[in-house]
N, C-alpha and C. Protein backbone atom coordinates (compact mmCIF):
# COMPACT_ATOMS: atom_id res chain seq x y z
N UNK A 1 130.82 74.17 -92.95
CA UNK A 1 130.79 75.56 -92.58
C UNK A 1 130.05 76.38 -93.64
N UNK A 2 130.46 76.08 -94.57
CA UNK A 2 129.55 76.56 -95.74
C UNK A 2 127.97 76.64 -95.70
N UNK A 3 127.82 75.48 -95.31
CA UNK A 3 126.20 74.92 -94.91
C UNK A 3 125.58 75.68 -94.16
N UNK A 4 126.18 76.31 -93.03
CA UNK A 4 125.83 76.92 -92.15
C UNK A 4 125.99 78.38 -92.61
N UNK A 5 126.27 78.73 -93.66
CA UNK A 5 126.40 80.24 -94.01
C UNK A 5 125.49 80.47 -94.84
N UNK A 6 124.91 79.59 -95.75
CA UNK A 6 124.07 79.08 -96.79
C UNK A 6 122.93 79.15 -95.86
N UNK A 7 122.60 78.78 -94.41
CA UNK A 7 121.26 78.63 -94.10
C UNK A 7 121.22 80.01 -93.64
N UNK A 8 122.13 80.76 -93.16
CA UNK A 8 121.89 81.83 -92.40
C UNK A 8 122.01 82.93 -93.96
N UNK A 9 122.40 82.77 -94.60
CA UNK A 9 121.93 83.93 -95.76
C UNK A 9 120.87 83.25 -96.33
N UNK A 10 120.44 82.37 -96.51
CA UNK A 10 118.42 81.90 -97.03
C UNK A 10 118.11 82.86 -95.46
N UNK A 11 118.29 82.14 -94.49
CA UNK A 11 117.46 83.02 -93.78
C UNK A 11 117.23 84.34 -93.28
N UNK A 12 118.30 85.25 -93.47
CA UNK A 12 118.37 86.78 -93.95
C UNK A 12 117.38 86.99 -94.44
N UNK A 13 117.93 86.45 -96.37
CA UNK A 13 117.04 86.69 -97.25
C UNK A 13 115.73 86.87 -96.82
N UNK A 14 115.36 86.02 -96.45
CA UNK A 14 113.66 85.76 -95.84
C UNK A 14 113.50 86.32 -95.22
N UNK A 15 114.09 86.73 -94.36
CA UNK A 15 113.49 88.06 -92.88
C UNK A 15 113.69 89.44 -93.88
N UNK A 16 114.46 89.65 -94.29
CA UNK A 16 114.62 90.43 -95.75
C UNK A 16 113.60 90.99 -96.88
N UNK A 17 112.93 89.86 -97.40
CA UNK A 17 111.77 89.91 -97.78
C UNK A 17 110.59 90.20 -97.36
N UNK A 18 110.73 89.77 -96.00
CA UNK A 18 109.46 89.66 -95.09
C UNK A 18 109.32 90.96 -94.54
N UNK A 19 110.51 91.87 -94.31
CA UNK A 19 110.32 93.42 -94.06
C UNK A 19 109.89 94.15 -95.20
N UNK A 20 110.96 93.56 -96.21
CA UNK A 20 110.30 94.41 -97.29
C UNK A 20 108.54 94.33 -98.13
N UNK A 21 108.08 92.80 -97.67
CA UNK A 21 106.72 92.88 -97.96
C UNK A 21 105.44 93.51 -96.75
N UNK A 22 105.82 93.75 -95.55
CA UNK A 22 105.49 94.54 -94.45
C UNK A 22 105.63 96.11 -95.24
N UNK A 23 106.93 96.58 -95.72
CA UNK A 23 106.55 97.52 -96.22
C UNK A 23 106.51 98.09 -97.64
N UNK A 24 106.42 97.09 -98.41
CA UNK A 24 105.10 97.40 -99.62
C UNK A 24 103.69 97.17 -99.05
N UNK A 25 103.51 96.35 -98.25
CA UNK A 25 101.95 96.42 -97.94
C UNK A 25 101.46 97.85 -96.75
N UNK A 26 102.34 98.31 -95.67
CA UNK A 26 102.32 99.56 -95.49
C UNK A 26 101.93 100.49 -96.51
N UNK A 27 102.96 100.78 -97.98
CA UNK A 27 103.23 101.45 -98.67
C UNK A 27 101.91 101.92 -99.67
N UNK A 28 101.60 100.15 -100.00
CA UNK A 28 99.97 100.39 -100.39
C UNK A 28 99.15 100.83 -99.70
N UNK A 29 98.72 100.67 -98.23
CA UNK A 29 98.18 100.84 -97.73
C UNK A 29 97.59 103.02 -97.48
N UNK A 30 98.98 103.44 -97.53
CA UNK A 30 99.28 104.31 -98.09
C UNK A 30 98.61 104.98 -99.03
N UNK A 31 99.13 104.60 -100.25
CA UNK A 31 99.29 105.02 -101.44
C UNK A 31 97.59 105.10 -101.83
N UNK A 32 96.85 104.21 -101.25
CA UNK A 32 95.21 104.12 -101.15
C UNK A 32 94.76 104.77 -100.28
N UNK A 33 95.30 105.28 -99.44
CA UNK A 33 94.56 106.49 -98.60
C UNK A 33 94.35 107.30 -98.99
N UNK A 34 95.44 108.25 -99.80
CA UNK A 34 96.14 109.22 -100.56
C UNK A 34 94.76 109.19 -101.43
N UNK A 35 94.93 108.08 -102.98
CA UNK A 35 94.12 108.33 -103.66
C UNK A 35 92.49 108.51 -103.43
N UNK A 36 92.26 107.55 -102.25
CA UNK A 36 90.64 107.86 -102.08
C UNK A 36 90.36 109.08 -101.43
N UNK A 37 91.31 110.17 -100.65
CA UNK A 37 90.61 111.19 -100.29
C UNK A 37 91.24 112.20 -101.20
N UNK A 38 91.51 111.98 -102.09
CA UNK A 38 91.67 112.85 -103.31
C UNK A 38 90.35 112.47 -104.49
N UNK A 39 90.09 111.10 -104.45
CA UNK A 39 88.85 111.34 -104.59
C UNK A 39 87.88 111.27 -104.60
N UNK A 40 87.41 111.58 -103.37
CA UNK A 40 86.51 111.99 -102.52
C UNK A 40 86.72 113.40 -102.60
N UNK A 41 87.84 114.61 -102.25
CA UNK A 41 87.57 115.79 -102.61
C UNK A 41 86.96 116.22 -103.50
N UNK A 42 87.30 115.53 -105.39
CA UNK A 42 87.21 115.82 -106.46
C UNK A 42 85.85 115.48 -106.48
N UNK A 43 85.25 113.98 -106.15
CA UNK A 43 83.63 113.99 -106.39
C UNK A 43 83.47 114.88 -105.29
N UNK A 44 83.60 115.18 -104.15
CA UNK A 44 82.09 116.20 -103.42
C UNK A 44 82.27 117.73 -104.56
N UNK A 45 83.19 118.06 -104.81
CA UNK A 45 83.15 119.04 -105.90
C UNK A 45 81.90 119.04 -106.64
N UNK A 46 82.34 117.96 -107.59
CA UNK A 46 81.49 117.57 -108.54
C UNK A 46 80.17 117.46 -108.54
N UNK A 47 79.39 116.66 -107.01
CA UNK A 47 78.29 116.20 -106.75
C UNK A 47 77.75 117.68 -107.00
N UNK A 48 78.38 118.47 -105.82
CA UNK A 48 77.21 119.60 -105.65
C UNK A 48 77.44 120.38 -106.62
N UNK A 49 78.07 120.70 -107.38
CA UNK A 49 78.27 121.34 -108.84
C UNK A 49 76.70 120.86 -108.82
N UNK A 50 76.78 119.60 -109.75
CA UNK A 50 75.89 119.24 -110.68
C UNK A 50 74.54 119.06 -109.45
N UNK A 51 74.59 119.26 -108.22
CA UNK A 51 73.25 119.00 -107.52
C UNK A 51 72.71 120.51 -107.36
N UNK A 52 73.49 121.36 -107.83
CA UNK A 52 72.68 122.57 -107.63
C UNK A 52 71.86 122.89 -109.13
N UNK A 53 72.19 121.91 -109.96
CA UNK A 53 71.43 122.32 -111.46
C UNK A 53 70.35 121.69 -111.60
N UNK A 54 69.37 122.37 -112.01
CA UNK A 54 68.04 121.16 -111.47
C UNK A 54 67.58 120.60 -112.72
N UNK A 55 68.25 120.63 -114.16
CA UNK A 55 68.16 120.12 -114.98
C UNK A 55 69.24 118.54 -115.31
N UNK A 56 70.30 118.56 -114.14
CA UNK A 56 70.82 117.46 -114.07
C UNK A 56 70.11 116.61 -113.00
N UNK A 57 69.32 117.19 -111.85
CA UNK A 57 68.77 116.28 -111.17
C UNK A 57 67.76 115.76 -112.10
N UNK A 58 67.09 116.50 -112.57
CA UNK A 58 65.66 116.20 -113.30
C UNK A 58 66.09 114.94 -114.00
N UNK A 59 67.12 114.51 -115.05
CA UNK A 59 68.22 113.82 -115.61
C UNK A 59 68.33 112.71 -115.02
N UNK A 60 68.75 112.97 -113.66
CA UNK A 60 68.77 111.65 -113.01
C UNK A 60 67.84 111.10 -112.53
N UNK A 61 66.41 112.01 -112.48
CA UNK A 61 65.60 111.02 -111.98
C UNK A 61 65.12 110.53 -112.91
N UNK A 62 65.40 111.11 -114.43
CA UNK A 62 64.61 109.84 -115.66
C UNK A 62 65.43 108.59 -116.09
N UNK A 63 66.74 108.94 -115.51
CA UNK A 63 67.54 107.97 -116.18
C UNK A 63 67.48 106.43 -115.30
N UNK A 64 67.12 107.22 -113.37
CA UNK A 64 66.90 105.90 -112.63
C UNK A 64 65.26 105.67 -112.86
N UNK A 65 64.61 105.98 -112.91
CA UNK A 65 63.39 105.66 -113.41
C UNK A 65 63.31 104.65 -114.58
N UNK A 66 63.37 104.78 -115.97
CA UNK A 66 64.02 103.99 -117.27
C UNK A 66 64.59 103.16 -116.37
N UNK A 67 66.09 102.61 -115.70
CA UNK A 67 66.70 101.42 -115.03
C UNK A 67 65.99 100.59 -114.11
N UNK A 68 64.86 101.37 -113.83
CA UNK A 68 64.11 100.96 -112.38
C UNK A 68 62.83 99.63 -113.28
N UNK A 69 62.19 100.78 -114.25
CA UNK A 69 61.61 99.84 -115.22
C UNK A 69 62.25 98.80 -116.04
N UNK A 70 63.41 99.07 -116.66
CA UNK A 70 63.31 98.14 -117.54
C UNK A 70 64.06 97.42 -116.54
N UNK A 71 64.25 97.50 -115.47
CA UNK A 71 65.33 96.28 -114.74
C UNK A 71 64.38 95.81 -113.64
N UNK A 72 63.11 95.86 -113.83
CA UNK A 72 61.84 95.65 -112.15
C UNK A 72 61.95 94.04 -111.95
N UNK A 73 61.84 93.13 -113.00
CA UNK A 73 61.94 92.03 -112.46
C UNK A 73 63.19 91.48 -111.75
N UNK A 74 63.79 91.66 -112.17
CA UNK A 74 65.57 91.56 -111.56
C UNK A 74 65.39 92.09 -109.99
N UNK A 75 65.20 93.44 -110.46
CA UNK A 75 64.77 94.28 -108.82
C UNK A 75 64.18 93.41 -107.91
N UNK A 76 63.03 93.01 -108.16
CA UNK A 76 61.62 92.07 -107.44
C UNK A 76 62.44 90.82 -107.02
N UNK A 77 62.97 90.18 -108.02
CA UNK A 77 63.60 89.31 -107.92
C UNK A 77 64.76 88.85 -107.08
N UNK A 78 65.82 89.70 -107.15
CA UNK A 78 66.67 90.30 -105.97
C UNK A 78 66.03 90.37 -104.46
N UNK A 79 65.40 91.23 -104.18
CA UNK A 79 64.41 91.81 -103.10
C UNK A 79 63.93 90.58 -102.45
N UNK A 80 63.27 90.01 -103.22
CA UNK A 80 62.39 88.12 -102.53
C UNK A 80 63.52 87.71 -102.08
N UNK A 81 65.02 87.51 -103.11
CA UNK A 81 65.78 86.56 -102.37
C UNK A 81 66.38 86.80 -101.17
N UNK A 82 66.82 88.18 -101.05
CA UNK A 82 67.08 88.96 -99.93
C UNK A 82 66.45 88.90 -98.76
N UNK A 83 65.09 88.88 -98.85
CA UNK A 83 64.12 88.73 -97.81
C UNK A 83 64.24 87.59 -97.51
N UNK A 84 64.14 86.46 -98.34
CA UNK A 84 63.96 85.30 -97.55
C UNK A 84 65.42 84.48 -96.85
N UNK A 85 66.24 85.44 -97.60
CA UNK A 85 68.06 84.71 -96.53
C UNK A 85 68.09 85.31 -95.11
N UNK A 86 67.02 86.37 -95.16
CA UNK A 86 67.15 87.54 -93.97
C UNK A 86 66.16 86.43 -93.32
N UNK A 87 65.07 85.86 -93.31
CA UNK A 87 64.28 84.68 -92.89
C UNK A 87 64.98 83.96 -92.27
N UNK A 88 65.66 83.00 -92.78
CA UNK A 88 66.90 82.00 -92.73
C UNK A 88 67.78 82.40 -91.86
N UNK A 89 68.15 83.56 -92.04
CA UNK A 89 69.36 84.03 -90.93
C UNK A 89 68.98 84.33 -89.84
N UNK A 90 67.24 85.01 -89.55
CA UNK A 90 66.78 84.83 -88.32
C UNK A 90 66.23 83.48 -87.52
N UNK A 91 66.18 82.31 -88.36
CA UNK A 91 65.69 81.26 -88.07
C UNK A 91 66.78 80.45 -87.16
N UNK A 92 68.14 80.62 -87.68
CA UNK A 92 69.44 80.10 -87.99
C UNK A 92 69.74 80.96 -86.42
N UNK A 93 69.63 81.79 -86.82
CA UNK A 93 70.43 82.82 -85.18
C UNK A 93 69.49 82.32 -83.59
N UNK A 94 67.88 82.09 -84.29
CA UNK A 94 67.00 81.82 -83.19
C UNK A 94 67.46 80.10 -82.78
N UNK A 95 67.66 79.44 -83.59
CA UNK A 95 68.10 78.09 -82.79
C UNK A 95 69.12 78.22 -82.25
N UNK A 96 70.14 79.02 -82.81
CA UNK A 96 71.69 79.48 -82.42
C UNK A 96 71.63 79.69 -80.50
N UNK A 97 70.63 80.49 -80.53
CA UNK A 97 70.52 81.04 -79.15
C UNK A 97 70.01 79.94 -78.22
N UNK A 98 68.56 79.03 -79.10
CA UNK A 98 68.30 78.03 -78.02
C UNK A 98 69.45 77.17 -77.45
N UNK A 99 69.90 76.94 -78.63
CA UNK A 99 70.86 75.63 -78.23
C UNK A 99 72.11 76.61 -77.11
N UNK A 100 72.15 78.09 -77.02
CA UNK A 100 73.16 78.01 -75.87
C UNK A 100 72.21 77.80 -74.76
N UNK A 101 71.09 78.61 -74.98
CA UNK A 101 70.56 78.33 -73.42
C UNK A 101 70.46 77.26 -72.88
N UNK A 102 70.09 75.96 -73.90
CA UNK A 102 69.97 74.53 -73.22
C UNK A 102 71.18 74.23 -72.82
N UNK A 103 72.15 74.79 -73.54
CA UNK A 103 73.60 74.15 -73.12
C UNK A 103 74.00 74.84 -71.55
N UNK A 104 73.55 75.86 -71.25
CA UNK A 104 73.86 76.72 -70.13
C UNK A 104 72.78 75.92 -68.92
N UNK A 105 71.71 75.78 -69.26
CA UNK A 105 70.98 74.80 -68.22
C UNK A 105 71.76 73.44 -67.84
N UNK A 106 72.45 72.86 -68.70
CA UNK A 106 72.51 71.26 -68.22
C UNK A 106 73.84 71.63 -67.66
């Protein structure tokens, strides 16, 4: 009898847990909403603050300029590989399709 009280409080426990991790993950779910449109209020503040000063835009366009140069091969480099998976993935999708149509013919 014991045995049988022992399985049914493990298994409480566990349905127990299992609500309560339903709602911590609710809770986070939450708690990250909250913070990203708080900030998101605080940067659009901010953006147009500093986008109406045309000495901070000016700022940013030397600072991505400088990153753009000293980082171009990386850039270039990046860019080729990108292009050519985008190749691959159209190559990959175009047999994808033959092989249903042949499969839909036979």
């Amino acid at each position: 009898m014991t045995q049988t009280t022992d399985k049914m409080t493990a298994s409480t426990a566990h349905e127990s847990a299992k609500e309560m991790s339903n709602f911590e993950m609710v809770a986070t779910g939450v708690t990250t909403g909250i913070i990203a449109t708080a900030i998101m209020q605080t940067g659009r503040g901010v953006v147009t603050l500093l986008a109406k000063n045309p000495a901070v835009i000016f700022g940013a366009g030397v600072a991505t300029g400088y990153f753009v140069r000293k980082y171009r091969k990386g850039i270039l480099l990046s860019a080729h590989k990108v292009a050519a998976q985008g190749k691959d993935f159209a190559i990959h999708q175009k047999k994808h399709i033959d092989d249903l149509l042949t499969c839909e013919d036979d």
